[in-house]
Each structure stands twice: as C-alpha cells, then as structure tokens.
N, C-alpha and C. Protein backbone atom coordinates (compact mmCIF):
# COMPACT_ATOMS: atom_id res chain seq x y z
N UNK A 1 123.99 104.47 80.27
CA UNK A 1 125.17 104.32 79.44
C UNK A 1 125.03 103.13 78.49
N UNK A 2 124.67 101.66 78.58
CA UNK A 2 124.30 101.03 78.18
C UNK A 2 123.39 100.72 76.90
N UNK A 3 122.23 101.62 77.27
CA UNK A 3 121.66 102.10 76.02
C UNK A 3 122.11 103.11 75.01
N UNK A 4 123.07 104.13 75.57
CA UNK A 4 123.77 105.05 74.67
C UNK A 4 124.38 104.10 74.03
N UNK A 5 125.67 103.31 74.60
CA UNK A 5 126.51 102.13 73.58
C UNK A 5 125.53 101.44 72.49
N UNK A 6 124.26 100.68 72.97
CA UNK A 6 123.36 100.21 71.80
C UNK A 6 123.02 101.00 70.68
N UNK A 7 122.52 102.29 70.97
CA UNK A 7 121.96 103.36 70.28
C UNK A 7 123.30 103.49 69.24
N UNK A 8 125.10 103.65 70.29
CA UNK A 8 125.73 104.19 68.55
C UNK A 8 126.38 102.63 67.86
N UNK A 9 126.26 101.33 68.39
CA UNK A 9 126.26 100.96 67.69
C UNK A 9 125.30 99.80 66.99
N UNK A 10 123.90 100.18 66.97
CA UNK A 10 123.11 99.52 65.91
C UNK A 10 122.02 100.68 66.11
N UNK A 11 122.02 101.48 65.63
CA UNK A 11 120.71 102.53 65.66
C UNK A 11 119.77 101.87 65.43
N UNK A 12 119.48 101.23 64.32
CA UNK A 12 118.23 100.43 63.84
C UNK A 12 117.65 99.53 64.90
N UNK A 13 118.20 98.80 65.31
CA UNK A 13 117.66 97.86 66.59
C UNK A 13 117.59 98.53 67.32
N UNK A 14 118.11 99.60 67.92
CA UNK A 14 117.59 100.49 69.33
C UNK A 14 116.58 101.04 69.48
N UNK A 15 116.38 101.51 67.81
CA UNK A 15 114.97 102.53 67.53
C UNK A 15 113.85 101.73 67.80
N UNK A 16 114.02 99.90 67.11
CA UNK A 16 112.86 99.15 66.88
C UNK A 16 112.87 98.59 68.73
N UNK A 17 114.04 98.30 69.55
CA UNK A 17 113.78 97.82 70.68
C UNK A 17 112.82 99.05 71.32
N UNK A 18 112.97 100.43 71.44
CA UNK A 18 112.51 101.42 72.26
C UNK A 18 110.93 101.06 71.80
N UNK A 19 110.60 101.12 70.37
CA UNK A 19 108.94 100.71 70.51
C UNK A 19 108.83 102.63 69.85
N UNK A 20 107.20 102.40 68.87
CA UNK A 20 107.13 103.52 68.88
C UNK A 20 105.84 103.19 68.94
N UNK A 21 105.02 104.27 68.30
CA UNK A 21 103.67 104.59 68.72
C UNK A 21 103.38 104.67 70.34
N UNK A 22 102.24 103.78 70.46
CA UNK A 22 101.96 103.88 71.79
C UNK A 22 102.85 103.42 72.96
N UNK A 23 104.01 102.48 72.70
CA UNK A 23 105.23 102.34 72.99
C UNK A 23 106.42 103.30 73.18
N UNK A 24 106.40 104.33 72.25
CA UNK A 24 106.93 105.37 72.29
C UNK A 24 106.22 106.44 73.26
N UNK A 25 104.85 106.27 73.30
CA UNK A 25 104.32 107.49 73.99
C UNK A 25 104.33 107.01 75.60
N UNK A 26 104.46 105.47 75.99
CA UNK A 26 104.88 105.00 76.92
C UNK A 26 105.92 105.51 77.57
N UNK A 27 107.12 105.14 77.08
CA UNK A 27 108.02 105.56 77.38
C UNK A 27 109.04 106.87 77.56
N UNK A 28 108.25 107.98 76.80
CA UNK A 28 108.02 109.45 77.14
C UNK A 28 107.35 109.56 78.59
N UNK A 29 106.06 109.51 78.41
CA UNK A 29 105.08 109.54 79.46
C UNK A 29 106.01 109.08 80.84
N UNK A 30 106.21 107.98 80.90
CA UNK A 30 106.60 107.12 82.22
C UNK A 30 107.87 107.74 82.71
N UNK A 31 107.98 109.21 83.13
CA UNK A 31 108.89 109.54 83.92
C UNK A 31 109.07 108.90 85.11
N UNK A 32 109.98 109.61 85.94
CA UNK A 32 109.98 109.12 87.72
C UNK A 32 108.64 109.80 88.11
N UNK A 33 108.66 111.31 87.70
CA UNK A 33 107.71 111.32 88.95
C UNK A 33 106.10 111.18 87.99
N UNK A 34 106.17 110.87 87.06
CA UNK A 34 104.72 110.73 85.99
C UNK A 34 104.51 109.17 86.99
N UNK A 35 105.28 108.47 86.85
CA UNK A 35 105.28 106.93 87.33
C UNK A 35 104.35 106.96 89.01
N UNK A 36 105.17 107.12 89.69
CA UNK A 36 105.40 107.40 90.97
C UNK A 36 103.80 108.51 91.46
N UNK A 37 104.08 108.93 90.90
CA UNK A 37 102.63 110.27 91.10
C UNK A 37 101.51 109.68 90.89
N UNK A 38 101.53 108.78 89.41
CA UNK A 38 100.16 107.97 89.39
C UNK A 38 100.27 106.79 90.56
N UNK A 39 100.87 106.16 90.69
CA UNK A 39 101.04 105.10 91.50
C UNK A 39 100.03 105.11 92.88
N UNK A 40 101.11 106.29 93.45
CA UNK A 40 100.81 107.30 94.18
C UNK A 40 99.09 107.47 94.52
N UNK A 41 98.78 108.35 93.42
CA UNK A 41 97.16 108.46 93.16
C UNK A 41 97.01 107.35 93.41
N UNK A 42 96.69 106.12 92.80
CA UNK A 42 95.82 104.66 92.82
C UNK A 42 95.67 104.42 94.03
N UNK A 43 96.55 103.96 94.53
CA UNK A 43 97.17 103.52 96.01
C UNK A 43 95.93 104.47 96.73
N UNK A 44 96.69 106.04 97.36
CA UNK A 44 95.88 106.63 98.08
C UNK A 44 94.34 107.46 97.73
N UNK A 45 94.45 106.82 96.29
CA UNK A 45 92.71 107.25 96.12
C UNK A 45 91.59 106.04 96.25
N UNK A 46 92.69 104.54 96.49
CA UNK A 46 91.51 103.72 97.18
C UNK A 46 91.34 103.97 98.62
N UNK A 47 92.61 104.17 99.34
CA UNK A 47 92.32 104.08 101.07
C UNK A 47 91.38 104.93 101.24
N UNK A 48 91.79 106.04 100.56
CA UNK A 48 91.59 107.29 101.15
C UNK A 48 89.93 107.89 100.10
N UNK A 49 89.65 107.97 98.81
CA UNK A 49 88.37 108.39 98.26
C UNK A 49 87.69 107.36 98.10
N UNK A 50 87.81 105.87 98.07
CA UNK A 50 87.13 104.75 98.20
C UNK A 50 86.52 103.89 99.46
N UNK A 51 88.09 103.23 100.14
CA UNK A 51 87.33 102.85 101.16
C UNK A 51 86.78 103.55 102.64
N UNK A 52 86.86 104.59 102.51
CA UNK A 52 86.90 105.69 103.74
C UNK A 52 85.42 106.13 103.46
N UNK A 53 84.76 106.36 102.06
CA UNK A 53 83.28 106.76 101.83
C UNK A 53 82.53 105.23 102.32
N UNK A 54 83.01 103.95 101.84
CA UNK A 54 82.15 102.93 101.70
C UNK A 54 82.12 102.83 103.71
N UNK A 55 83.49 103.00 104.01
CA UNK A 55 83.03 102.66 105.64
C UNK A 55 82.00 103.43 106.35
N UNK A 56 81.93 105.03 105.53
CA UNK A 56 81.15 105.34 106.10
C UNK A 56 79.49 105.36 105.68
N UNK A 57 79.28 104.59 104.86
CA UNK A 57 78.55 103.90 104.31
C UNK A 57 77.76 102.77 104.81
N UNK A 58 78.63 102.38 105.77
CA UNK A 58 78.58 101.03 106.20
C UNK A 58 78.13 99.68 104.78
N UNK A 59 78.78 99.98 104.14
CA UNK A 59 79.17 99.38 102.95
C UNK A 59 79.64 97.50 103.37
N UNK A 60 79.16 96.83 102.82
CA UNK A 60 79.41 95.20 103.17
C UNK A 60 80.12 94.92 101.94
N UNK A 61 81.19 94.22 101.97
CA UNK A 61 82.54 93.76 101.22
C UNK A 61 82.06 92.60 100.37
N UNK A 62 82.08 93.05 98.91
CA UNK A 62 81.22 91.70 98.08
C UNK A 62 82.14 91.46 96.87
N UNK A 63 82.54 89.89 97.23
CA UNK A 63 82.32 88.69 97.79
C UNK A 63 82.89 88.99 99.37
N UNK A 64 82.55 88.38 100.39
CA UNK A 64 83.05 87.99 101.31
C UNK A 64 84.55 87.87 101.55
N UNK A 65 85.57 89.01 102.38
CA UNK A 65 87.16 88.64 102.15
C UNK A 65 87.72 87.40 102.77
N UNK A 66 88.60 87.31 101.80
CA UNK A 66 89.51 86.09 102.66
C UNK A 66 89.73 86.35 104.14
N UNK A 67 90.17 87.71 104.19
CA UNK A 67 90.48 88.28 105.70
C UNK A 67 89.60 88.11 106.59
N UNK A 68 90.11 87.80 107.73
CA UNK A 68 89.52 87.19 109.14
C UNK A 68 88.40 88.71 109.39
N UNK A 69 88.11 88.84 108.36
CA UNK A 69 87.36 90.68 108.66
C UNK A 69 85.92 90.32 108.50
N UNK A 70 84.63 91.26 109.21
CA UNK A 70 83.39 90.87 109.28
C UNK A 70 83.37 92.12 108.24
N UNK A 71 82.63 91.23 107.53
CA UNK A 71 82.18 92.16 105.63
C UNK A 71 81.68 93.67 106.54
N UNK A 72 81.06 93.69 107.37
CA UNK A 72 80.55 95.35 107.72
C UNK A 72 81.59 96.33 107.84
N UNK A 73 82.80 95.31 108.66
CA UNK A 73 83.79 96.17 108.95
C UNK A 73 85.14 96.56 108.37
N UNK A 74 84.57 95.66 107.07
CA UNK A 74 85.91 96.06 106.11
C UNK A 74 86.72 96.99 105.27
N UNK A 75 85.55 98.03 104.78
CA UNK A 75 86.31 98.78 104.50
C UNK A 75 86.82 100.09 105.72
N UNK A 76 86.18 99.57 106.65
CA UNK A 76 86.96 100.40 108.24
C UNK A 76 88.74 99.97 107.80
N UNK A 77 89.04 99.09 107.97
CA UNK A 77 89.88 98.61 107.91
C UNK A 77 90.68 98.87 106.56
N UNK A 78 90.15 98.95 105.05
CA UNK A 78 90.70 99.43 104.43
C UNK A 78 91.33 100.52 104.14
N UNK A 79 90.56 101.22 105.06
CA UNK A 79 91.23 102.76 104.57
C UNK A 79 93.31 102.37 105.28
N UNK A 80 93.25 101.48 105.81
CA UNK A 80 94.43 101.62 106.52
C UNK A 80 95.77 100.40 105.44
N UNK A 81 94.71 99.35 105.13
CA UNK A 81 95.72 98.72 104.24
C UNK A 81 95.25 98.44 102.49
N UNK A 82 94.77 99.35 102.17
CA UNK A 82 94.73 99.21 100.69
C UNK A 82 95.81 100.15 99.85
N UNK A 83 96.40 101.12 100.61
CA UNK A 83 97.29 101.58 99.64
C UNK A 83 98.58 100.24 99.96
N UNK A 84 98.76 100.32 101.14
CA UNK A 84 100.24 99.14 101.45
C UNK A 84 99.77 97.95 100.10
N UNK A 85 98.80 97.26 100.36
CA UNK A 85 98.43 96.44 99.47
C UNK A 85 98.58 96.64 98.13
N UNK A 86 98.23 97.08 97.40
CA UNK A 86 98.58 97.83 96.16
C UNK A 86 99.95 98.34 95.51
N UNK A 87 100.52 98.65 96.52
CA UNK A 87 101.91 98.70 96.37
C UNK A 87 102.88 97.55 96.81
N UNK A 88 102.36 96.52 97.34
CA UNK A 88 103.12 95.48 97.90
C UNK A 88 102.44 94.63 96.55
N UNK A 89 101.56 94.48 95.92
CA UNK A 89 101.22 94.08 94.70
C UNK A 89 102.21 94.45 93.35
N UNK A 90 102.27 95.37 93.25
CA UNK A 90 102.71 96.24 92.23
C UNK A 90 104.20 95.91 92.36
N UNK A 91 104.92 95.93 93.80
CA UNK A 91 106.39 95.22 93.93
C UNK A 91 106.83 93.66 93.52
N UNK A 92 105.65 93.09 94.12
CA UNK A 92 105.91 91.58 93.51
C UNK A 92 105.34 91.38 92.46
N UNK A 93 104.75 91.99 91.66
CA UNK A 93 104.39 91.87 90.19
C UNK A 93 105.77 92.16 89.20
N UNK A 94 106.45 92.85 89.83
CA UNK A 94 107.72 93.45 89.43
C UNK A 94 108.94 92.60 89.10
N UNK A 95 108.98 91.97 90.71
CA UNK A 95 109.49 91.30 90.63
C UNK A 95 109.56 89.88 90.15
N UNK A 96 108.56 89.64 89.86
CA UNK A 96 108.22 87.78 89.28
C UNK A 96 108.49 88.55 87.93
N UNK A 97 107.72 89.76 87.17
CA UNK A 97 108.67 89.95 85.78
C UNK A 97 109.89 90.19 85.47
N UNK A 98 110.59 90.56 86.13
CA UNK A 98 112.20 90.67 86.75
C UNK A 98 112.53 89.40 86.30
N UNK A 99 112.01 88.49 87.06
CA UNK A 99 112.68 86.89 87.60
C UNK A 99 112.67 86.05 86.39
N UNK A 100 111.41 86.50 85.48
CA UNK A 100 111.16 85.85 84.03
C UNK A 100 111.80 86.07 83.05
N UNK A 101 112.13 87.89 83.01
CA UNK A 101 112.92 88.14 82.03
C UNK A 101 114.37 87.49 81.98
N UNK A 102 114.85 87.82 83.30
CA UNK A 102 116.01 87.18 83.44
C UNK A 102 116.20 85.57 82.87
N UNK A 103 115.02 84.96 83.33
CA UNK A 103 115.38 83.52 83.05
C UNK A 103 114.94 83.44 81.61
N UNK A 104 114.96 84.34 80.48
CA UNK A 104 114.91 84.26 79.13
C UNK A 104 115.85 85.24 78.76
N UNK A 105 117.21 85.43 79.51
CA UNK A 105 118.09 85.39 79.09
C UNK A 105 118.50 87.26 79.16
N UNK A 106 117.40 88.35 79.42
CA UNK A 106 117.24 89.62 79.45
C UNK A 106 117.06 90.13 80.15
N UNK A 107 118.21 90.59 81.65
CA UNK A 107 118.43 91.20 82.89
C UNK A 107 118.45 92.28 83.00
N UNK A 108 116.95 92.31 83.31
CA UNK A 108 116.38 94.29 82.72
C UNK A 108 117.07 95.64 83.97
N UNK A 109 117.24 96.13 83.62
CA UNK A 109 117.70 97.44 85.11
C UNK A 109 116.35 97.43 85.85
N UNK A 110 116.39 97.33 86.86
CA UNK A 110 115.50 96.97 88.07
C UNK A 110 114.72 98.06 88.13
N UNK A 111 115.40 99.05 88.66
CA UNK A 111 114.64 100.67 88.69
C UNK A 111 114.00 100.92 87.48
N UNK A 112 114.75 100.83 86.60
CA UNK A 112 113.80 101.77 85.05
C UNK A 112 112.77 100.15 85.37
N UNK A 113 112.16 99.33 85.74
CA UNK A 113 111.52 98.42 85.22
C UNK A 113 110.48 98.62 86.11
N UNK A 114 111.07 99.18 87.48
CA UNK A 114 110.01 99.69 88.17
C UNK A 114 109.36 101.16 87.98
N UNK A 115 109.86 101.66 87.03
CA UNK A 115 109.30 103.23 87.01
C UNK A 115 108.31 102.33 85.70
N UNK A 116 108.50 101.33 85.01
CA UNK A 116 107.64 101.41 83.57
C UNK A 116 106.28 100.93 83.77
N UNK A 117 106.43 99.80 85.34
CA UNK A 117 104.97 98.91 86.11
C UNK A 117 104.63 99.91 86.93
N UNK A 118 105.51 101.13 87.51
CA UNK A 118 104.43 101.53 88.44
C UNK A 118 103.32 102.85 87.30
N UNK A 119 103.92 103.40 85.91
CA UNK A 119 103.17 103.70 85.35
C UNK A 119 102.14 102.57 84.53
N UNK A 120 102.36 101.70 84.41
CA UNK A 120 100.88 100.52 83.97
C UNK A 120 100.45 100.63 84.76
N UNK A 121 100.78 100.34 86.10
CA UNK A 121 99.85 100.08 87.29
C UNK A 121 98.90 101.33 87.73
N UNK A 122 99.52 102.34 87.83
CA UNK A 122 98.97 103.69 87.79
C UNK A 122 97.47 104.12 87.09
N UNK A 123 97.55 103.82 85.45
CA UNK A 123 96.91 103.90 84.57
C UNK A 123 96.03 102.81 84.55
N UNK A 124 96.47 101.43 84.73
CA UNK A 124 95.12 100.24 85.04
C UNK A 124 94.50 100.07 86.06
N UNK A 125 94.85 100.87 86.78
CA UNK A 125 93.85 101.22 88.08
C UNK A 125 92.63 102.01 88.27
N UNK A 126 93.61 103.01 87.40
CA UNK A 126 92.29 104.13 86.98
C UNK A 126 90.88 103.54 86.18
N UNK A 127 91.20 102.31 85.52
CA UNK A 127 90.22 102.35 84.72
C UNK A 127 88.98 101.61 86.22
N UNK A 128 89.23 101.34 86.92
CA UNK A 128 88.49 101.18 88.54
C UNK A 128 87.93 102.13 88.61
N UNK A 129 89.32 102.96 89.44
CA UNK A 129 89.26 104.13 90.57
C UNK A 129 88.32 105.28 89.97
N UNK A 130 88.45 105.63 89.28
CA UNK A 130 87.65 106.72 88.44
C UNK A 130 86.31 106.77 88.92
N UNK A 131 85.58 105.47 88.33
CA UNK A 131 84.65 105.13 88.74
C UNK A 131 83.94 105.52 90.28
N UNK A 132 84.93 104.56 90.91
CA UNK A 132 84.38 104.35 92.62
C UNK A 132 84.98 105.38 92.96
N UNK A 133 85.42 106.26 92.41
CA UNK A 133 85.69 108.00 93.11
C UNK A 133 84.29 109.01 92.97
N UNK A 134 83.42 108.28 92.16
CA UNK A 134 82.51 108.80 91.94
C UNK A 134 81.03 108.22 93.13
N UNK A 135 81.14 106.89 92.70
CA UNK A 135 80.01 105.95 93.98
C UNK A 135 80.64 106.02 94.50
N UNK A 136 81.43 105.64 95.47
CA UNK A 136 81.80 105.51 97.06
C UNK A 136 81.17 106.77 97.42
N UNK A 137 81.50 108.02 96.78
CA UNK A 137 81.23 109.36 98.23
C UNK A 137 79.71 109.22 97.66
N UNK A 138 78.89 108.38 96.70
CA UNK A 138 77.32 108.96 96.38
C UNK A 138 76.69 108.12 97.26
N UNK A 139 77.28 107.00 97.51
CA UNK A 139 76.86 105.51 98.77
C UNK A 139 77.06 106.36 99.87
N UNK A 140 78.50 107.13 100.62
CA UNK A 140 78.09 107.62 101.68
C UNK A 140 77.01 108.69 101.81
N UNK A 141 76.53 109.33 100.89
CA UNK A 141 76.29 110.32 101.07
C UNK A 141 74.56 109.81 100.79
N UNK A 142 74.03 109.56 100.59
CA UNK A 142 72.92 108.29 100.42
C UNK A 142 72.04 108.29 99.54
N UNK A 143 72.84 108.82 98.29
CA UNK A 143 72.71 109.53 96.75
C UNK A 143 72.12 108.39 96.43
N UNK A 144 73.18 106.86 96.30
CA UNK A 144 72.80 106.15 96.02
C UNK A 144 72.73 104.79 97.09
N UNK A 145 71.05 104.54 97.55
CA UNK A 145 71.01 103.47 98.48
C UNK A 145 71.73 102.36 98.46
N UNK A 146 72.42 102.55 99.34
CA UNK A 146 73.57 101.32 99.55
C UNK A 146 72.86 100.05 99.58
N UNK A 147 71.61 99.55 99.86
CA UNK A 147 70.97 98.38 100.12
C UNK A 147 70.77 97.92 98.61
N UNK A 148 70.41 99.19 97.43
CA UNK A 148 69.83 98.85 96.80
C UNK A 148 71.21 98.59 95.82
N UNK A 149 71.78 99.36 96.29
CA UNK A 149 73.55 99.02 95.50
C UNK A 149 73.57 97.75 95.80
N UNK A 150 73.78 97.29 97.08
CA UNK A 150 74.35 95.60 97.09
C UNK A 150 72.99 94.53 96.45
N UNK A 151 71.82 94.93 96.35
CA UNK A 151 70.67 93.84 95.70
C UNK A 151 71.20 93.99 94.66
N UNK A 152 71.83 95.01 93.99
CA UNK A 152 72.04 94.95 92.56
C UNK A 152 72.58 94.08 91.77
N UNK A 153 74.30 94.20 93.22
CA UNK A 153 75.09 93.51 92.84
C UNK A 153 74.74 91.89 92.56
N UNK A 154 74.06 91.40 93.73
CA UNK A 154 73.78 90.39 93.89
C UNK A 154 72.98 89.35 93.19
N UNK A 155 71.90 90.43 92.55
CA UNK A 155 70.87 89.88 91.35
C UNK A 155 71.51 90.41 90.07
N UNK A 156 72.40 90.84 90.33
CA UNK A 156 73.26 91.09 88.85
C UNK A 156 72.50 92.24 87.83
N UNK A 157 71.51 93.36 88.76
CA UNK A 157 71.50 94.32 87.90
C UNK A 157 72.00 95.55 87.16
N UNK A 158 71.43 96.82 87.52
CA UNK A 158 72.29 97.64 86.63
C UNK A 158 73.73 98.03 87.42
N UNK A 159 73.59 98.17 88.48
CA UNK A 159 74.63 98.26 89.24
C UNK A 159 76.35 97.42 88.88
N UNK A 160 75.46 95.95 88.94
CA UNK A 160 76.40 94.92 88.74
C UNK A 160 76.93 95.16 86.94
N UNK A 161 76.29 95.67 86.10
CA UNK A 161 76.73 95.99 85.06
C UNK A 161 77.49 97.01 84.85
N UNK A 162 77.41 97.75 85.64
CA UNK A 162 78.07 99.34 85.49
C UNK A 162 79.41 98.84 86.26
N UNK A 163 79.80 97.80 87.37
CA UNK A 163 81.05 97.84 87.36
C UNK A 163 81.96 96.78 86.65
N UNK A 164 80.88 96.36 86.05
CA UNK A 164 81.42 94.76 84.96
C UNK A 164 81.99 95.89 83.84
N UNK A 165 81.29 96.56 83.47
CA UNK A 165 82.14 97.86 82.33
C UNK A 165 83.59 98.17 82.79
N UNK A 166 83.60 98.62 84.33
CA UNK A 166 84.71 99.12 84.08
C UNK A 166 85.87 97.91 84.56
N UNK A 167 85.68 97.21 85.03
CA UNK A 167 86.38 95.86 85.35
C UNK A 167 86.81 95.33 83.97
N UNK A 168 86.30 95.67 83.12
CA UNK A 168 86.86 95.30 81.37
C UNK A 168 87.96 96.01 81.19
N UNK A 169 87.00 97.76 81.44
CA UNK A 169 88.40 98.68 81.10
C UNK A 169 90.07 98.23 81.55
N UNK A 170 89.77 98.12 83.29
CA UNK A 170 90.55 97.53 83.78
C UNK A 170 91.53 96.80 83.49
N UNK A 171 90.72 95.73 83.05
CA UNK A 171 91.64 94.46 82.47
C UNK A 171 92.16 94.54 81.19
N UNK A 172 91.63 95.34 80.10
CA UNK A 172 92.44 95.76 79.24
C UNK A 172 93.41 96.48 79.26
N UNK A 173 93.44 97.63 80.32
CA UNK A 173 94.84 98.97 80.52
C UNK A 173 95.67 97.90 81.06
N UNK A 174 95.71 97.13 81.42
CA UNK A 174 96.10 95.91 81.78
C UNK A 174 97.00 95.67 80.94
N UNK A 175 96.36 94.56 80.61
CA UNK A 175 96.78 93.80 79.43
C UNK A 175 97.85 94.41 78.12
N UNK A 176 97.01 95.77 78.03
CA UNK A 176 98.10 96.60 77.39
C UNK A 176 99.28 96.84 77.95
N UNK A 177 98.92 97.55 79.35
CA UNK A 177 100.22 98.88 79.66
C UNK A 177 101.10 97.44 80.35
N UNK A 178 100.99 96.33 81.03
CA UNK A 178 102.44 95.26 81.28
C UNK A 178 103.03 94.84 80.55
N UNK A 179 102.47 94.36 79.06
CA UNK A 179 103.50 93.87 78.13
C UNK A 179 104.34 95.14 77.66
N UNK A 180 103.70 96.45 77.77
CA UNK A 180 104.40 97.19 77.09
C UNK A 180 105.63 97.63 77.88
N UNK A 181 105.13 97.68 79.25
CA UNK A 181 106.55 97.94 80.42
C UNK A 181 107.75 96.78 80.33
N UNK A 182 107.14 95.63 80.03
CA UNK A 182 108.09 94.37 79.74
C UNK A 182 108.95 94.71 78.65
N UNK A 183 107.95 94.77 77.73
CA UNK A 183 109.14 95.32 76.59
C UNK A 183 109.92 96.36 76.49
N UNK A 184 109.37 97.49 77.22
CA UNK A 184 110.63 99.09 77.27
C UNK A 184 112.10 98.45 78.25
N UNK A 185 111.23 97.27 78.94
CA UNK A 185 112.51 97.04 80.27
C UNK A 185 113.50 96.03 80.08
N UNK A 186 112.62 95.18 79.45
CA UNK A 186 114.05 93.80 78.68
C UNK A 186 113.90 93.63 77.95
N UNK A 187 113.41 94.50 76.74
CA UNK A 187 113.54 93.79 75.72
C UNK A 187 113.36 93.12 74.68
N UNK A 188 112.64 91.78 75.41
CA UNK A 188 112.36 90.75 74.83
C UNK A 188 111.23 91.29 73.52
N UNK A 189 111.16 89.71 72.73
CA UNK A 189 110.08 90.15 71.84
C UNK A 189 109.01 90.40 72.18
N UNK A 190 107.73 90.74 71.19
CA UNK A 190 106.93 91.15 71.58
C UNK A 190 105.60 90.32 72.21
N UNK A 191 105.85 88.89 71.28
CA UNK A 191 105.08 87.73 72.03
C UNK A 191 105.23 87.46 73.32
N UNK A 192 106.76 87.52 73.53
CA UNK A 192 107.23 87.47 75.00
C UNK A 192 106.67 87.96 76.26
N UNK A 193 107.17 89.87 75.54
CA UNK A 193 106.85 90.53 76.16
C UNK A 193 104.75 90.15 76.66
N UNK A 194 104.13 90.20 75.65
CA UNK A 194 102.80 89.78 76.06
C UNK A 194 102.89 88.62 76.90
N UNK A 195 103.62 87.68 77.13
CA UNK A 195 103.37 86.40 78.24
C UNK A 195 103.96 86.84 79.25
N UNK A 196 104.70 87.27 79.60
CA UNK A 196 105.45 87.83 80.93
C UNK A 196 104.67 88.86 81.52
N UNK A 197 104.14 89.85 80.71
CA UNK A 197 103.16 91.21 81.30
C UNK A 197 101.64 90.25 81.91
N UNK A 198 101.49 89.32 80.92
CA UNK A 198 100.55 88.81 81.64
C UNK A 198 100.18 87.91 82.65
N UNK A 199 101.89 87.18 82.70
CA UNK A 199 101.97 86.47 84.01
C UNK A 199 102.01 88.01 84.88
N UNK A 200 102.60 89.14 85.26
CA UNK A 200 102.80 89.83 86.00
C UNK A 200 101.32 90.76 86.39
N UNK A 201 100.95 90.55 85.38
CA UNK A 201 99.02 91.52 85.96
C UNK A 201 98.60 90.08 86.74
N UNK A 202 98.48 88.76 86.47
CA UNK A 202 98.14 87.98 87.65
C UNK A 202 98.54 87.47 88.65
N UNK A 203 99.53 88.17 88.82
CA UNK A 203 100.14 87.69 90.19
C UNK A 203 99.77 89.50 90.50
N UNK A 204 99.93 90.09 90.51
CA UNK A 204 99.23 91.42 90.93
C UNK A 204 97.81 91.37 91.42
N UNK A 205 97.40 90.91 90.45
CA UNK A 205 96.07 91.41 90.53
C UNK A 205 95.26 89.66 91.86
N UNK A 206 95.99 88.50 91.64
CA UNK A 206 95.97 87.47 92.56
C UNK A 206 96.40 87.63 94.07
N UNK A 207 97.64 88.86 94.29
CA UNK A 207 97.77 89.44 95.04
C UNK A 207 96.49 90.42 95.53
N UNK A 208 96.37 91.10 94.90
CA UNK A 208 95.59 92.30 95.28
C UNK A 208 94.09 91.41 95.81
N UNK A 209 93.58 90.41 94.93
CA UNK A 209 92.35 89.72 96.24
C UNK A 209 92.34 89.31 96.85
N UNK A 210 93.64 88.77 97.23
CA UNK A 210 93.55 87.91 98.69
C UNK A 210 92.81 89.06 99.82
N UNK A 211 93.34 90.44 99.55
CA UNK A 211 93.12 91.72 100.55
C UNK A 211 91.82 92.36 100.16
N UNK A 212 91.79 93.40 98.64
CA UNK A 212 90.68 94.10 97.97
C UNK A 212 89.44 93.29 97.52
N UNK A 213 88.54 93.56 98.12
CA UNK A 213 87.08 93.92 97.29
C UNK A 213 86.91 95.33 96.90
C-alpha cells in the first residue's frame, strides 16, 4: 500500500526509486518463490552436490577450518551444516543491512528486503556452486586425482586458477546483486546503496568462513 500511495503521488520518483534496467529486471525476477527457490538451490547444492562428493573423496579442507574439525573429516560434517550456515549467513547479512538502512534514516519492509538478499544471495553463489557441481562428483569419482587437485591448490597451479576465476565471478554477482537489493528495499541512493550492500556481502561472506571451505 505504501508504495501504491508513492507511485500516485510522485510517479517520477517512484519510477526512478524502483530502478530500471538491470534493477528493473531485479526486481521482476526476485519473486517469493524465484528468491526462495534459488536460495534454496545454493544452500542444498553445497551440503548436498558439494560437500557429500568431496567427503567421499576424502577431500582435505583448504585452508585449514577454524572448526575444532580434522581437515579429512570435514566435509563429512558438511554435508550436515553448510546449508544451516548459508542461510544463517544470508539472515544476518540481512539484518546488519536492515540495521544500516534504518540508521540512515530508510526503514525498509523486512520481508520484501529479505526476498531481494535471498535472490543476490541465490545468484552469487552460483557463480561458486556451478563450478564445484561439476569437480566435487569428478574428485569423488577419481576423474580428477584428488592429490593432484590439492598440490595444485597449494603450488598455486591450474587448479588453483580455475577456482580463482570463479571466486571473481563470485565476488562480482556480489558486489552487484547487494547494492541492488539495498536499493529496491530502502531506497537509499545509489552510493549508499553500494556501501551498505557491501558492508552486507562481508559480514556474509565473514560469516560464511568462520564454517565453509
């Protein structure tokens, strides 16, 4: 209702607050269940098509986790808390942008703010998951030697390059899709919106290593 009142009385500012182009195609796109469905995917395509191949892999966790976990046996253990993680990320990412907008004066609707991060989050995941949906089951399956996977990593060869690629992607769907959820959700300008989306991908993503390799 709120936005109907804006819409009849300043059309012009409603049109320019909603955002068009890729802003516009944002905010089409990011239904409930477009949101929620990708989310969804990320979440249970690490437990479940990621760390479930590497355990059986016997896959060693690189760098070393914070978690009291022995690197052999970690992604045993992931398959059970990487979707919780991810979504307990994605909530407090939410919420610290919540907490910012507000304290610049723009007390966004909570729900629509969470349907707009869990589609960023959805989509900057993928630029990962995609990937390791592909190696994880070629490591279990012993397509590609897991020994020679982790020397790779370690001496920084092709291996270690091929996920430095998509760790870019990553960080760009990033970088894009939070400021843009910031802005469909409060508002704010667009500089803004870029400092708040990007405090909110690092506390996400600061979240998400204490747990994920």
């Amino acid at each position: 209702m709120a936005h109907q009142i804006q819409a009849a009385v300043n059309p012009v500012e409603y049109r320019h607050a909603q955002g068009g182009g890729l802003a516009g195609w944002f905010r089409q796109a990011s239904t409930t269940r477009n949101a929620y469905a990708l989310l969804a995917f990320a979440a249970i395509g690490y437990s479940i098509g990621v760390a479930l191949p590497l355990a059986i892999a016997k896959a060693n966790a690189m760098p070393d986790p914070y978690l009291r976990i022995a690197a052999a046996d970690y992604f045993y253990w992931g398959i059970y808390f990487y979707a919780p993680v991810i979504a307990a990320a994605w909530l407090l990412a939410s919420a610290v942008i919540y907490l910012i907008g507000w304290g610049f004066g723009r007390k966004a609707d909570f729900g629509e703010l969470l349907r707009f991060t869990a589609f960023a989050t959805g989509i900057g995941t993928l630029g990962t998951l995609l990937s390791d949906l592909v190696t994880s089951p070629l490591r279990a399956m012993g397509v590609i030697n897991e020994q020679a996977w982790e020397q790779s990593i370690l001496s920084q060869g092709g291996w270690w390059l091929f996920l430095w690629f998509f760790i870019v992607i990553y960080v760009a769907l990033f970088c894009v899709g939070y400021p843009i959820a910031v802005r469909l959700a409060t508002k704010l300008s667009w500089a803004r919106s870029i400092i708040v989306g990007a405090v909110g991908f690092l506390v996400f993503q600061g979240f998400e290593y204490i747990f994920i390799r």
